[in-house]
N, C-alpha and C. Protein backbone atom coordinates (compact mmCIF):
# COMPACT_ATOMS: atom_id res chain seq x y z
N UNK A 1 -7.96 2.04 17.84
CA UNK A 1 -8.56 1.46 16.64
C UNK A 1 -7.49 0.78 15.78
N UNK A 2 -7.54 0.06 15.02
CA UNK A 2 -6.99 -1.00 14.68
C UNK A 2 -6.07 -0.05 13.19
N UNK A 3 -5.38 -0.40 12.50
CA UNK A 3 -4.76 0.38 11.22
C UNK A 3 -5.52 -0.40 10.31
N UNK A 4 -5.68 0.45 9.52
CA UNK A 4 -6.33 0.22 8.20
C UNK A 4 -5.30 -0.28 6.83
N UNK A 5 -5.08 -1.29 6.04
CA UNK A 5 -4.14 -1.62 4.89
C UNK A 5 -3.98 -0.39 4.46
N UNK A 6 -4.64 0.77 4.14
CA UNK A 6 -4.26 2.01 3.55
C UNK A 6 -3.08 2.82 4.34
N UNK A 7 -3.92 2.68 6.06
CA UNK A 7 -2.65 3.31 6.33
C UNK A 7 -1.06 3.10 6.83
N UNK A 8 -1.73 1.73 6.91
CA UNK A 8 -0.32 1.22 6.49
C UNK A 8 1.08 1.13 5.58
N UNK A 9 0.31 0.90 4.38
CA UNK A 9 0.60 1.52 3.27
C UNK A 9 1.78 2.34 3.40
N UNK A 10 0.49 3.88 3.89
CA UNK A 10 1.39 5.29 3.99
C UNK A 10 1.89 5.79 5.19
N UNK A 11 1.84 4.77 6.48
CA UNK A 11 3.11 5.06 7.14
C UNK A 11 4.38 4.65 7.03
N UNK A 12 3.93 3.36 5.84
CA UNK A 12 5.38 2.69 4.52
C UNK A 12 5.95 3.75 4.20
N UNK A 13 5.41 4.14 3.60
CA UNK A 13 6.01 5.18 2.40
C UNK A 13 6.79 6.39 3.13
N UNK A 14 6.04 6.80 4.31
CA UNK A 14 6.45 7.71 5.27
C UNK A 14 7.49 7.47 5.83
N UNK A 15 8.06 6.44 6.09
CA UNK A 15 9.04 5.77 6.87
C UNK A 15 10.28 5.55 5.41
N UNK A 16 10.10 5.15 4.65
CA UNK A 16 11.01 5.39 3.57
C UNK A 16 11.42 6.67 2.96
N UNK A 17 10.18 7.46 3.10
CA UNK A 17 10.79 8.87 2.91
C UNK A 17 11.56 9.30 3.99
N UNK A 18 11.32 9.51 4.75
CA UNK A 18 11.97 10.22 5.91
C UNK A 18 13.10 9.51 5.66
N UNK A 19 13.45 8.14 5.90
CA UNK A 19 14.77 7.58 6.10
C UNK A 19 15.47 8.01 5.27
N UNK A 20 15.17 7.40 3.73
CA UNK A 20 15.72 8.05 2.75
C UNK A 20 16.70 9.57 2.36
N UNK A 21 15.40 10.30 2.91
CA UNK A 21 16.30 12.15 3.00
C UNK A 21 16.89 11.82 3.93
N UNK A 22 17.39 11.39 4.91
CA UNK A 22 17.73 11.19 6.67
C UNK A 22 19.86 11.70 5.53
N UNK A 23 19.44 10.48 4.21
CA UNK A 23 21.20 10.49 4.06
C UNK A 23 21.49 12.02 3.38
N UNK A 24 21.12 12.39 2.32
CA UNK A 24 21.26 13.93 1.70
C UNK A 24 21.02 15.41 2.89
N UNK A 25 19.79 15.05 3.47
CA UNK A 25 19.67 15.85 4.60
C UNK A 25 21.62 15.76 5.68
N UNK A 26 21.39 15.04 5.83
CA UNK A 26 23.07 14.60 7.14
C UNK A 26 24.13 14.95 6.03
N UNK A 27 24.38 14.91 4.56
CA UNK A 27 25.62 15.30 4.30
C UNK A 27 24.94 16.84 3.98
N UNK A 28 24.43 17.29 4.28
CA UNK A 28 24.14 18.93 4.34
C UNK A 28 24.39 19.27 5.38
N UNK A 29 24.33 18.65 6.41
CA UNK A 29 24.34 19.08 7.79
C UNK A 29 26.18 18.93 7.78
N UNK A 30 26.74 17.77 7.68
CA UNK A 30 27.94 18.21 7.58
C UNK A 30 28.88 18.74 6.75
N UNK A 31 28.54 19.59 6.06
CA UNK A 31 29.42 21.43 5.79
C UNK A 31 29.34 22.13 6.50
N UNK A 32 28.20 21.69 7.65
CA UNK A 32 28.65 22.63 8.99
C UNK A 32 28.71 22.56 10.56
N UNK A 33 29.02 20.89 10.14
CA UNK A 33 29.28 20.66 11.48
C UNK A 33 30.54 19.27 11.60
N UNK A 34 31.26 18.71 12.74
CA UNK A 34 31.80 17.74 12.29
C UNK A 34 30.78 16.08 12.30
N UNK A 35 31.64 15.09 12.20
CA UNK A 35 30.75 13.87 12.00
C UNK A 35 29.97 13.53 13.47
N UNK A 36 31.23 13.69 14.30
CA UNK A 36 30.98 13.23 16.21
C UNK A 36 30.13 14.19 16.80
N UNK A 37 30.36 15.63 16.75
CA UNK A 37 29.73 16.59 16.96
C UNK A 37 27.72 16.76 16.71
N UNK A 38 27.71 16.67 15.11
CA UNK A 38 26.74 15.98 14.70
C UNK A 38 25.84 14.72 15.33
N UNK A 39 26.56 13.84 15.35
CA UNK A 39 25.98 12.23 15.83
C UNK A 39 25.71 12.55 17.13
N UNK A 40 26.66 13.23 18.34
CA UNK A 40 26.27 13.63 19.42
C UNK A 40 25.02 14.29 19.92
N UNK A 41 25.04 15.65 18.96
CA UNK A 41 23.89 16.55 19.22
C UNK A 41 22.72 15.44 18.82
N UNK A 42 22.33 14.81 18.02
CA UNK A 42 21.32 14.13 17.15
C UNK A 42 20.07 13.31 18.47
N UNK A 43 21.95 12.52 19.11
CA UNK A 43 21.04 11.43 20.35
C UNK A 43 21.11 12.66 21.79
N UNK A 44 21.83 13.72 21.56
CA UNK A 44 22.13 14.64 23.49
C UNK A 44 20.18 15.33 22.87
N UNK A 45 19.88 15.49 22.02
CA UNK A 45 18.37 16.02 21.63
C UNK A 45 17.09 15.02 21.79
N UNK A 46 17.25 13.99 21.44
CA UNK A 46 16.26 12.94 22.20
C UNK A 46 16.24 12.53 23.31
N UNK A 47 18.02 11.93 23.61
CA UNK A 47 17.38 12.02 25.43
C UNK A 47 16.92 13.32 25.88
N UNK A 48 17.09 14.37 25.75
CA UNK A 48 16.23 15.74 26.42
C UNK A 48 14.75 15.20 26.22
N UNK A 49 14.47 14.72 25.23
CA UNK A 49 13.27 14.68 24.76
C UNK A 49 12.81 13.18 25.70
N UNK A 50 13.38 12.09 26.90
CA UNK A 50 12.95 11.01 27.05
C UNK A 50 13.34 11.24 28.88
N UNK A 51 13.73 12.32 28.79
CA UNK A 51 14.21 12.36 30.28
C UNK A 51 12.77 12.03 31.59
N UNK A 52 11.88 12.76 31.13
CA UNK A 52 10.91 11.94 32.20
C UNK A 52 11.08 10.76 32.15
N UNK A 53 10.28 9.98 31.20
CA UNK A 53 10.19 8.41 31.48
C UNK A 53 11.15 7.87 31.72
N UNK A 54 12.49 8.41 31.55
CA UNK A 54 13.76 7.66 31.53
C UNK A 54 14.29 7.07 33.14
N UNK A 55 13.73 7.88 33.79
CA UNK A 55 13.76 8.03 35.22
C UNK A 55 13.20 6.93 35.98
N UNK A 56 12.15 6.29 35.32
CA UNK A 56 11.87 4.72 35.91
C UNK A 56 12.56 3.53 35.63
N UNK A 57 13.50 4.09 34.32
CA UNK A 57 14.17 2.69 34.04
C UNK A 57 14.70 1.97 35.59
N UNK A 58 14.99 0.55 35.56
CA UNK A 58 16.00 -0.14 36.23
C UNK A 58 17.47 -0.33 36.10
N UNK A 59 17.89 -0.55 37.29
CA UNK A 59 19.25 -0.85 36.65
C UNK A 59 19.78 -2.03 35.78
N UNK A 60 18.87 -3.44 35.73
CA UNK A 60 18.84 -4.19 34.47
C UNK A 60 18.75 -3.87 33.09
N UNK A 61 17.31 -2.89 33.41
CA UNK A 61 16.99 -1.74 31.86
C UNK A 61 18.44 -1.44 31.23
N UNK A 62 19.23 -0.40 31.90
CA UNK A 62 19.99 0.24 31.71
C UNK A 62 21.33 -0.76 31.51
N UNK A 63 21.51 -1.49 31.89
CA UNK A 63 22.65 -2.35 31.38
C UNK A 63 22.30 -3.09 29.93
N UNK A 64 20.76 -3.99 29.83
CA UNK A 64 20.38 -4.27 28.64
C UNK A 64 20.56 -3.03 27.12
N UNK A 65 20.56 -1.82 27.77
CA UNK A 65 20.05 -0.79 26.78
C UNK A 65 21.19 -0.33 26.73
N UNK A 66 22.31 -0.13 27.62
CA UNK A 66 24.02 0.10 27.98
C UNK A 66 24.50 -0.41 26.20
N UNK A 67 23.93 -1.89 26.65
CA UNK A 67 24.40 -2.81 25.55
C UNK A 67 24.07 -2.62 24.21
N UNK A 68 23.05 -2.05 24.20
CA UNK A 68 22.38 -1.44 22.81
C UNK A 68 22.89 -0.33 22.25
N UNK A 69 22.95 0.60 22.97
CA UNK A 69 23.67 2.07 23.00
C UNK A 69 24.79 2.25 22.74
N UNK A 70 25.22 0.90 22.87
CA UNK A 70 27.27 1.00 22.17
C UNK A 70 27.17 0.66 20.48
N UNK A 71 26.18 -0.31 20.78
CA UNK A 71 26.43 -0.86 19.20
C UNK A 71 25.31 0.20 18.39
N UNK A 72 24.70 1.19 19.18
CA UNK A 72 23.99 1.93 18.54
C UNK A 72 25.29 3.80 17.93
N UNK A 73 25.52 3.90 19.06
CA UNK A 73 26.59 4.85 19.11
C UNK A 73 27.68 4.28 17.79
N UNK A 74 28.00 3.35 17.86
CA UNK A 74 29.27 2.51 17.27
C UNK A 74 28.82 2.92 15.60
N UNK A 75 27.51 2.49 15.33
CA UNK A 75 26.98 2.05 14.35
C UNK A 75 26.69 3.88 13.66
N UNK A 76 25.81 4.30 14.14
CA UNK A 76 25.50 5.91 13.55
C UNK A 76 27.07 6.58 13.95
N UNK A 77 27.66 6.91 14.50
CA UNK A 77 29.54 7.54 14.77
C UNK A 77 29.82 6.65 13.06
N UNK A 78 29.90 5.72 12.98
CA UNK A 78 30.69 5.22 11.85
C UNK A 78 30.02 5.61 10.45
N UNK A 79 28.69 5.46 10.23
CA UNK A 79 27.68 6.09 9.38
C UNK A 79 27.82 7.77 9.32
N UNK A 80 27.83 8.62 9.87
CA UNK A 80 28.03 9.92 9.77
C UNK A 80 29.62 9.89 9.58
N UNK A 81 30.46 9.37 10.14
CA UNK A 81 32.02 9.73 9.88
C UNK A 81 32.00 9.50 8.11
N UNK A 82 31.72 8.38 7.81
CA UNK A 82 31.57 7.48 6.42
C UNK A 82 31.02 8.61 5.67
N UNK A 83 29.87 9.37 6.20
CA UNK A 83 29.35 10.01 5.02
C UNK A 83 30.08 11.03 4.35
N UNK A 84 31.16 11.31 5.13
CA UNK A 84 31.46 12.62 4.88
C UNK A 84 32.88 11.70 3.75
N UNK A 85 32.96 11.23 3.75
CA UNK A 85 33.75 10.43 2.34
C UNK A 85 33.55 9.70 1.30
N UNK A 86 31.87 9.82 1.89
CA UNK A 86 31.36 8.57 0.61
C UNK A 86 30.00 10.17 0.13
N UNK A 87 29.51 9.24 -1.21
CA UNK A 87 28.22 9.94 -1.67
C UNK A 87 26.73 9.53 -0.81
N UNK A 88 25.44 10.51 -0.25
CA UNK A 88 24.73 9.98 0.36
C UNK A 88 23.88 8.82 -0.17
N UNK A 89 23.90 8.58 -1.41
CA UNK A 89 22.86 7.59 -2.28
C UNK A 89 24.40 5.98 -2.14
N UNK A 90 25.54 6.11 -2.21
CA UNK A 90 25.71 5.05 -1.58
C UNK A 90 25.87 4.85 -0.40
N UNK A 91 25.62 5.80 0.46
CA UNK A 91 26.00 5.80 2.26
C UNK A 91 24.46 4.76 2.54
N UNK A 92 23.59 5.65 1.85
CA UNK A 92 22.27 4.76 2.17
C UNK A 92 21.95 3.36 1.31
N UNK A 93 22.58 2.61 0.68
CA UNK A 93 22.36 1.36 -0.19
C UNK A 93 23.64 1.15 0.94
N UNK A 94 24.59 1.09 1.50
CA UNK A 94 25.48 -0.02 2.24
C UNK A 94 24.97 0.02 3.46
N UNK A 95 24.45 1.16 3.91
CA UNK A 95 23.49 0.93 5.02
C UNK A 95 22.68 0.03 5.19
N UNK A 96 21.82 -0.30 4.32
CA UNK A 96 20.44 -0.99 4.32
C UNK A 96 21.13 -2.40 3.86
N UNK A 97 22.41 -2.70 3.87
CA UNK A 97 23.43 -4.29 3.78
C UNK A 97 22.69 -4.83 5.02
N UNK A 98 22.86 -3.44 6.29
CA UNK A 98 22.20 -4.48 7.65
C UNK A 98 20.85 -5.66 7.44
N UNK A 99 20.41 -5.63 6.36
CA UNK A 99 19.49 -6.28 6.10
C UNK A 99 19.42 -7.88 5.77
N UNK A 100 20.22 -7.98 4.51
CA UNK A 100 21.24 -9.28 4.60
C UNK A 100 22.11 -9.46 5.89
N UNK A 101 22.80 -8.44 6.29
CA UNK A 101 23.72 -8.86 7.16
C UNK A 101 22.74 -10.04 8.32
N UNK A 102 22.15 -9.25 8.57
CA UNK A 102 21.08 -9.56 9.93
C UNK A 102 21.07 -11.44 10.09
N UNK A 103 20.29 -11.82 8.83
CA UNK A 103 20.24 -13.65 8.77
C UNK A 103 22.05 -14.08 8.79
N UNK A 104 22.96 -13.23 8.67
CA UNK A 104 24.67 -13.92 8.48
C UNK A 104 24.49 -13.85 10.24
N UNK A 105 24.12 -12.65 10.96
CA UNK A 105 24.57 -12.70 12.72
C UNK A 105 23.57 -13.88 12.91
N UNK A 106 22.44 -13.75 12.57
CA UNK A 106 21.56 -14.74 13.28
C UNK A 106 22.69 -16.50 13.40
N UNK A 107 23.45 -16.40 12.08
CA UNK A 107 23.87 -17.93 11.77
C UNK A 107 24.85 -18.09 12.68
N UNK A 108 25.86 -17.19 12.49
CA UNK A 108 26.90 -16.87 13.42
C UNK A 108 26.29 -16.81 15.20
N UNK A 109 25.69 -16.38 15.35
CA UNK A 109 25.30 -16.02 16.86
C UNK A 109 24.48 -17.88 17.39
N UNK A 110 23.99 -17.95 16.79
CA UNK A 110 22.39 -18.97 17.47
C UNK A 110 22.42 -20.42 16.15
N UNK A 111 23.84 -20.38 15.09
CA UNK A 111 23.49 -21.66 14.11
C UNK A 111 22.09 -21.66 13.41
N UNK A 112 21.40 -21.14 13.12
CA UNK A 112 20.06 -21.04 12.74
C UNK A 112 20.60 -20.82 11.05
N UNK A 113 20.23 -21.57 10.04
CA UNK A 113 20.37 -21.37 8.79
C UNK A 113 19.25 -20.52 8.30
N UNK A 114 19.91 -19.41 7.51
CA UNK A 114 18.60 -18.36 6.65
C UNK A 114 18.07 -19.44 6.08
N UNK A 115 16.93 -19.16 5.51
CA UNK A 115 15.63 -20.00 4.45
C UNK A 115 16.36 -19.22 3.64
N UNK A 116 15.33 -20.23 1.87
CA UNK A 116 15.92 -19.48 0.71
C UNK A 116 15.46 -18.04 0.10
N UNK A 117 14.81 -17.70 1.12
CA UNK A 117 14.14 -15.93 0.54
C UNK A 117 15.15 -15.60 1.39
N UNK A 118 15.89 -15.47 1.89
CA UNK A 118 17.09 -14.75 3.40
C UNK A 118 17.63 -14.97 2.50
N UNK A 119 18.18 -16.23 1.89
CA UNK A 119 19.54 -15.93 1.06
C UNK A 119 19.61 -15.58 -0.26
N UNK A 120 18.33 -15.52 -0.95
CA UNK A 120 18.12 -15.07 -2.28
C UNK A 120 18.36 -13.28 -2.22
N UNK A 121 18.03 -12.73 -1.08
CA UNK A 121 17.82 -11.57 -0.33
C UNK A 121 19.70 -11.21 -0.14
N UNK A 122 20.11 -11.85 0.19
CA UNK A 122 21.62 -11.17 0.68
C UNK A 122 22.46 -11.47 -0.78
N UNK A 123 21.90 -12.44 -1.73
CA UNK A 123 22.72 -12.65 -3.27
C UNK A 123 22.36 -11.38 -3.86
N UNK A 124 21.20 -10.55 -3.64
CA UNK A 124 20.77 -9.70 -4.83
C UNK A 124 21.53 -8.40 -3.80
N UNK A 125 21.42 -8.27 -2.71
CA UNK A 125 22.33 -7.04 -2.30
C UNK A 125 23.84 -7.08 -2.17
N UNK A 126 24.62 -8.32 -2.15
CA UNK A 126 25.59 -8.67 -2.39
C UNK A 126 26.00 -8.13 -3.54
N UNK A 127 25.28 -8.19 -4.55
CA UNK A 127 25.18 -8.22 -6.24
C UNK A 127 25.22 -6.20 -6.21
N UNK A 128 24.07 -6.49 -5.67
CA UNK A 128 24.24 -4.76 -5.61
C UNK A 128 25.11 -4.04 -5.16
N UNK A 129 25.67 -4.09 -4.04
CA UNK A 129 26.86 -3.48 -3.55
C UNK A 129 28.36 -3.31 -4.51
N UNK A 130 28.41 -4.71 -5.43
CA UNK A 130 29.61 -5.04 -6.04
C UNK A 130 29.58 -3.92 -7.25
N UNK A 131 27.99 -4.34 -8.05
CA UNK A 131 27.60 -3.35 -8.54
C UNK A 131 28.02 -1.52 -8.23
N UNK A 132 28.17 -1.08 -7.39
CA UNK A 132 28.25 -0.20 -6.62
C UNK A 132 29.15 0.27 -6.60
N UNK A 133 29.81 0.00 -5.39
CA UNK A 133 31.46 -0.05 -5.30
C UNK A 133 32.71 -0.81 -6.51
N UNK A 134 32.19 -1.71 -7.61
CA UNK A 134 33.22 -1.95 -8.04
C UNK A 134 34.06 -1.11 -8.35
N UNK A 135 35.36 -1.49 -8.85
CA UNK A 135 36.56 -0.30 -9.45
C UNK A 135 36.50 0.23 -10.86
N UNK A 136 35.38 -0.17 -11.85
CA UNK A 136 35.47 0.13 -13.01
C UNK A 136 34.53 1.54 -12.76
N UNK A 137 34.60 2.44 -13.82
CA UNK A 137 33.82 3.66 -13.95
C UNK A 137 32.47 3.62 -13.31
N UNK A 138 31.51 2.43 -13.32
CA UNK A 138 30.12 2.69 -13.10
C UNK A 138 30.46 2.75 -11.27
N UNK A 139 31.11 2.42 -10.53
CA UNK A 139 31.26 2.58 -8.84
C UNK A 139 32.38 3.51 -8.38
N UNK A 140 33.46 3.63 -9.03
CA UNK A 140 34.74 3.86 -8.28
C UNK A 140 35.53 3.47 -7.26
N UNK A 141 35.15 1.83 -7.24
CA UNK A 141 35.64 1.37 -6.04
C UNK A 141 35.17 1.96 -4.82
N UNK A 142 35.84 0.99 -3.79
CA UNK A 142 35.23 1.08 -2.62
C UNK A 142 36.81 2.19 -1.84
N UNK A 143 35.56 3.15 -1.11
CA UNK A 143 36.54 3.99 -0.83
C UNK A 143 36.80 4.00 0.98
N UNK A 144 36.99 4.67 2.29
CA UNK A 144 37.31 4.81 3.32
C UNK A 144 35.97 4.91 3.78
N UNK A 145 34.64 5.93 3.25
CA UNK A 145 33.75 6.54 3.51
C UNK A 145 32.47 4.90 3.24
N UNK A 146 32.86 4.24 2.46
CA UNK A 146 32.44 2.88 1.96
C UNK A 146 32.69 1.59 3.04
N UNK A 147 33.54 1.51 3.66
CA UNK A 147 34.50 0.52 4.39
C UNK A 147 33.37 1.17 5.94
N UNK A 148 33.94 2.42 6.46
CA UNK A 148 32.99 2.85 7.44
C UNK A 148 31.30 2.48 7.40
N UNK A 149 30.62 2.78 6.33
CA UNK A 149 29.14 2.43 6.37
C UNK A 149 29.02 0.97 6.35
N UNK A 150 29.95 0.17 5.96
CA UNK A 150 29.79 -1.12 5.72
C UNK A 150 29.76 -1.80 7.40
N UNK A 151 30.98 -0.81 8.41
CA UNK A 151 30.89 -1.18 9.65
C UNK A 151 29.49 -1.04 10.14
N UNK A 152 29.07 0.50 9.55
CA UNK A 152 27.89 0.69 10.30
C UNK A 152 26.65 -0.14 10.11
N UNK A 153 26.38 -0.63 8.88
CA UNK A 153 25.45 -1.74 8.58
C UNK A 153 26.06 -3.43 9.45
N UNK A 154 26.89 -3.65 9.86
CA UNK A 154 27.29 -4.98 10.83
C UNK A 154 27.10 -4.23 12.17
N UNK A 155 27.25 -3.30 12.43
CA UNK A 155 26.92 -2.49 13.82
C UNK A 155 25.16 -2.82 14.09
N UNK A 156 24.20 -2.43 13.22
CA UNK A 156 22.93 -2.35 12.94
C UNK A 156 22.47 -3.68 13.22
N UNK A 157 23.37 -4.93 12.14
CA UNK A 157 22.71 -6.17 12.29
C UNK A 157 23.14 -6.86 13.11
N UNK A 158 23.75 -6.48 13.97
CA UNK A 158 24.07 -7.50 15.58
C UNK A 158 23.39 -6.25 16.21
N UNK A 159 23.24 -5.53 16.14
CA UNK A 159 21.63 -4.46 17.45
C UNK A 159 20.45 -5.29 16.96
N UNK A 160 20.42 -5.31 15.65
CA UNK A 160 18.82 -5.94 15.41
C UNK A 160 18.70 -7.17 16.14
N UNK A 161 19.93 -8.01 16.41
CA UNK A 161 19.62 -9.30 16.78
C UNK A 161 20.10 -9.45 18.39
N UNK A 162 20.38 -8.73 18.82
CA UNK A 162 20.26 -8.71 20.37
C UNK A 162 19.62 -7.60 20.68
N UNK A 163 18.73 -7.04 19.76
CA UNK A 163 17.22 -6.34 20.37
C UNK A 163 16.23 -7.25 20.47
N UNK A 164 16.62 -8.42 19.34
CA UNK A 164 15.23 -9.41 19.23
C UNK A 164 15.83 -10.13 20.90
N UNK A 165 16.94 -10.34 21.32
CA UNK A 165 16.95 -11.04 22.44
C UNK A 165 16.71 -10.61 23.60
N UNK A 166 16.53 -9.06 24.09
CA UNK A 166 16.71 -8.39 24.67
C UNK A 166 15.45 -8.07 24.72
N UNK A 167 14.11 -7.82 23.83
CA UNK A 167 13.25 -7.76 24.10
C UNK A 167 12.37 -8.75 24.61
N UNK A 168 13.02 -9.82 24.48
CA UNK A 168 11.85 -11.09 25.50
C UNK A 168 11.64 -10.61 26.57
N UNK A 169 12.82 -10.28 27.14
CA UNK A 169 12.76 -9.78 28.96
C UNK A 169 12.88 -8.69 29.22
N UNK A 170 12.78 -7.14 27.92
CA UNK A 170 12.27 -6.20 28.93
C UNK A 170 11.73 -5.79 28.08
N UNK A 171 11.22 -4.20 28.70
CA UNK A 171 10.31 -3.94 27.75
C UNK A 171 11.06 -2.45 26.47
N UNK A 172 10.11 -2.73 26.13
CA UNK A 172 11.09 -2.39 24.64
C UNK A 172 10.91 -0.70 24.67
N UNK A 173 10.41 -0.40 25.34
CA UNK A 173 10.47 1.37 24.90
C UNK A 173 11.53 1.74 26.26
N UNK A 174 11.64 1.12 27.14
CA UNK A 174 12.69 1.31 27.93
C UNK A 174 13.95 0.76 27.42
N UNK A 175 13.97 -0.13 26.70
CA UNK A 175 15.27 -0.66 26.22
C UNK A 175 15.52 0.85 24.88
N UNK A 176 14.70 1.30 24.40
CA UNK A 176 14.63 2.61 23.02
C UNK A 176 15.05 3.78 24.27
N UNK A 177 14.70 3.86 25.01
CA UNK A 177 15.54 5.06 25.89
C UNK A 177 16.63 4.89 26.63
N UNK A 178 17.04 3.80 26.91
CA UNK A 178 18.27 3.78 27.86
C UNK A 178 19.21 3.68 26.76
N UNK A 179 19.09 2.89 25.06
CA UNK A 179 20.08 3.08 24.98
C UNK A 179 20.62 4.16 24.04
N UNK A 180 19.38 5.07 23.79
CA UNK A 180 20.00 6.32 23.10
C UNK A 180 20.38 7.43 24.41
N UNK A 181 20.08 7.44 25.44
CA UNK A 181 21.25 7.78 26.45
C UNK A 181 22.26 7.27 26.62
N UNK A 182 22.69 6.26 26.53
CA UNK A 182 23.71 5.41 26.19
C UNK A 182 24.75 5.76 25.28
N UNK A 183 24.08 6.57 24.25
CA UNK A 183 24.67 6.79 23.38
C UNK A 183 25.07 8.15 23.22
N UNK A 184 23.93 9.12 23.86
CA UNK A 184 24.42 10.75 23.59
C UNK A 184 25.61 10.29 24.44
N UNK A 185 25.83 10.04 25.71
CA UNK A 185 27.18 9.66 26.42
C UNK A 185 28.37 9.23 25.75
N UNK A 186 28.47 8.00 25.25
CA UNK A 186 29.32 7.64 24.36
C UNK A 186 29.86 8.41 23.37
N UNK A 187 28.98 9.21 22.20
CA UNK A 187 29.37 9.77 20.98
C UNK A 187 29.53 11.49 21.93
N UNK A 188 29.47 12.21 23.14
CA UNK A 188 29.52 13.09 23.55
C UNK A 188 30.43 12.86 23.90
N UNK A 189 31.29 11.83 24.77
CA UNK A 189 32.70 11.45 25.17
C UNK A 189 33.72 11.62 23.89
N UNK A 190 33.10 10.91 23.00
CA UNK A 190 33.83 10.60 21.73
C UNK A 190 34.42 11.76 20.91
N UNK A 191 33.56 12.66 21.00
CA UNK A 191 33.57 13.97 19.77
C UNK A 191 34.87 14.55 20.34
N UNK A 192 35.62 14.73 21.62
CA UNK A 192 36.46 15.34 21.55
C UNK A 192 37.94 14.53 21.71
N UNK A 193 37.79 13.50 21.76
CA UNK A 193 39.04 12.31 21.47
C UNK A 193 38.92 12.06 20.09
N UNK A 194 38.09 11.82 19.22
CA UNK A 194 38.16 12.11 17.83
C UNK A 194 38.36 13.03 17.04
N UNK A 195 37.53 14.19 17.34
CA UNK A 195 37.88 15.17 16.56
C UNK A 195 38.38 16.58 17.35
C-alpha cells in the first residue's frame, strides 16, 4: 500500500530522531569502549545480521560495494575516532556538512554546477560551521576531534555520489550489504593497528 503524507511525515521525524541520539548515544558508548573497537563491533553486528542474503551477491556486487565499504569504513572510523575529542552536538552539525559537501563532489567529479538552492544551502552551513568552530568563546575553535568529523562528512559525500553511480547498475540492497561487510573487515583489521 502506498505511504500516506502522515506517515511520511513520521518516518521523518523517526529518522531524525534516531540519527540525532545515534551522536550522544556513541559518546556514551565510548567511556567504555575504544573508537575502532566500537565502529568494528557496530558493522561485525549487521553483517551477522545480512549473512544469508549476502551469499548471492556477485563478484561485481562485491567489488562495487568493496568500493563503498572503504569510503564507508573510512568515513564512520573517522566520525567515532573524532567523537571522542569533539562534543556530540558538534560531531553531529559537521557531520551533516556531507550535505553541502555532496553538490562540491558532484562539481569536482562530473563538472555539473550546483543550482542556486545547492549553493544557498552550502553558504548557510558554511556560515554555520564558522559559527561553530570559530576561536572566539561562542565555538572554541576547531579542534583534532573537529578536523576528523569534517573528514568524515567528505568521506559520506563522495559515498553519496558514487552510490548514485553505482546504483544504475546494481542493485542497491546488495550494494547496502557487501559494503558494510566491507567494512566490519576493514575497521576489524584496523582496531588493532590503531589502537
Amino acid at each position: 500500500p502506498p505511504v500516506t503524507p502522515r506517515q511520511a511525515i513520521l518516518a521523518l521525524w523517526g529518522t531524525c530522531l534516531i540519527w540525532g541520539a545515534s551522536f550522544p548515544l556513541a559518546k556514551l558508548a565510548l567511556a567504555d569502549a575504544s573508537p575502532m573497537a566500537f565502529t568494528a563491533s557496530r558493522f561485525l553486528l549487521a553483517t551477522l545480521l545480512l549473512l544469508p542474503p549476502l551469499r548471492e551477491a556477485t563478484a561485481e556486487e562485491w567489488k562495487a560495494g568493496g568500493a563503498l565499504g572503504v569510503l564507508l569504513a573510512l568515513g564512520f572510523s573517522a566520525q567515532t575516532i573524532g567523537l571522542g575529542y569533539t562534543t556530540a552536538s558538534r560531531s553531529g552539525f559537521i557531520t551533516a556538512m556531507y550535505i553541502p559537501l555532496t553538490p562540491l563532489v558532484v562539481l569536482t567529479a562530473y563538472r555539473a554546477v550546483p543550482d542556486l538552492l545547492a549553493l544557498a544551502g552550502i553558504v548557510v552551513a558554511v556560515g554555520g560551521m564558522f559559527l561553530l568552530t570559530r576561536p572566539e568563546q561562542l565555538g572554541g575553535g576547531l579542534n583534532a576531534g573537529d578536523l576528523l568529523t569534517l573528514l568524515c562528512a567528505l568521506c559520506f559525500a563522495v559515498h553519496m555520489v558514487v552510490t548514485g553511480a553505482l546504483a544504475r547498475r546494481f542493485r542497491v540492497e546488495r550494494l547496502m550489504m557487501t559494503q558494510i561487510a566491507t567494512a566490519a573487515v576493514l575497521t576489524t583489521l584496523a582496531t588493532p593497528l590503531l589502537e
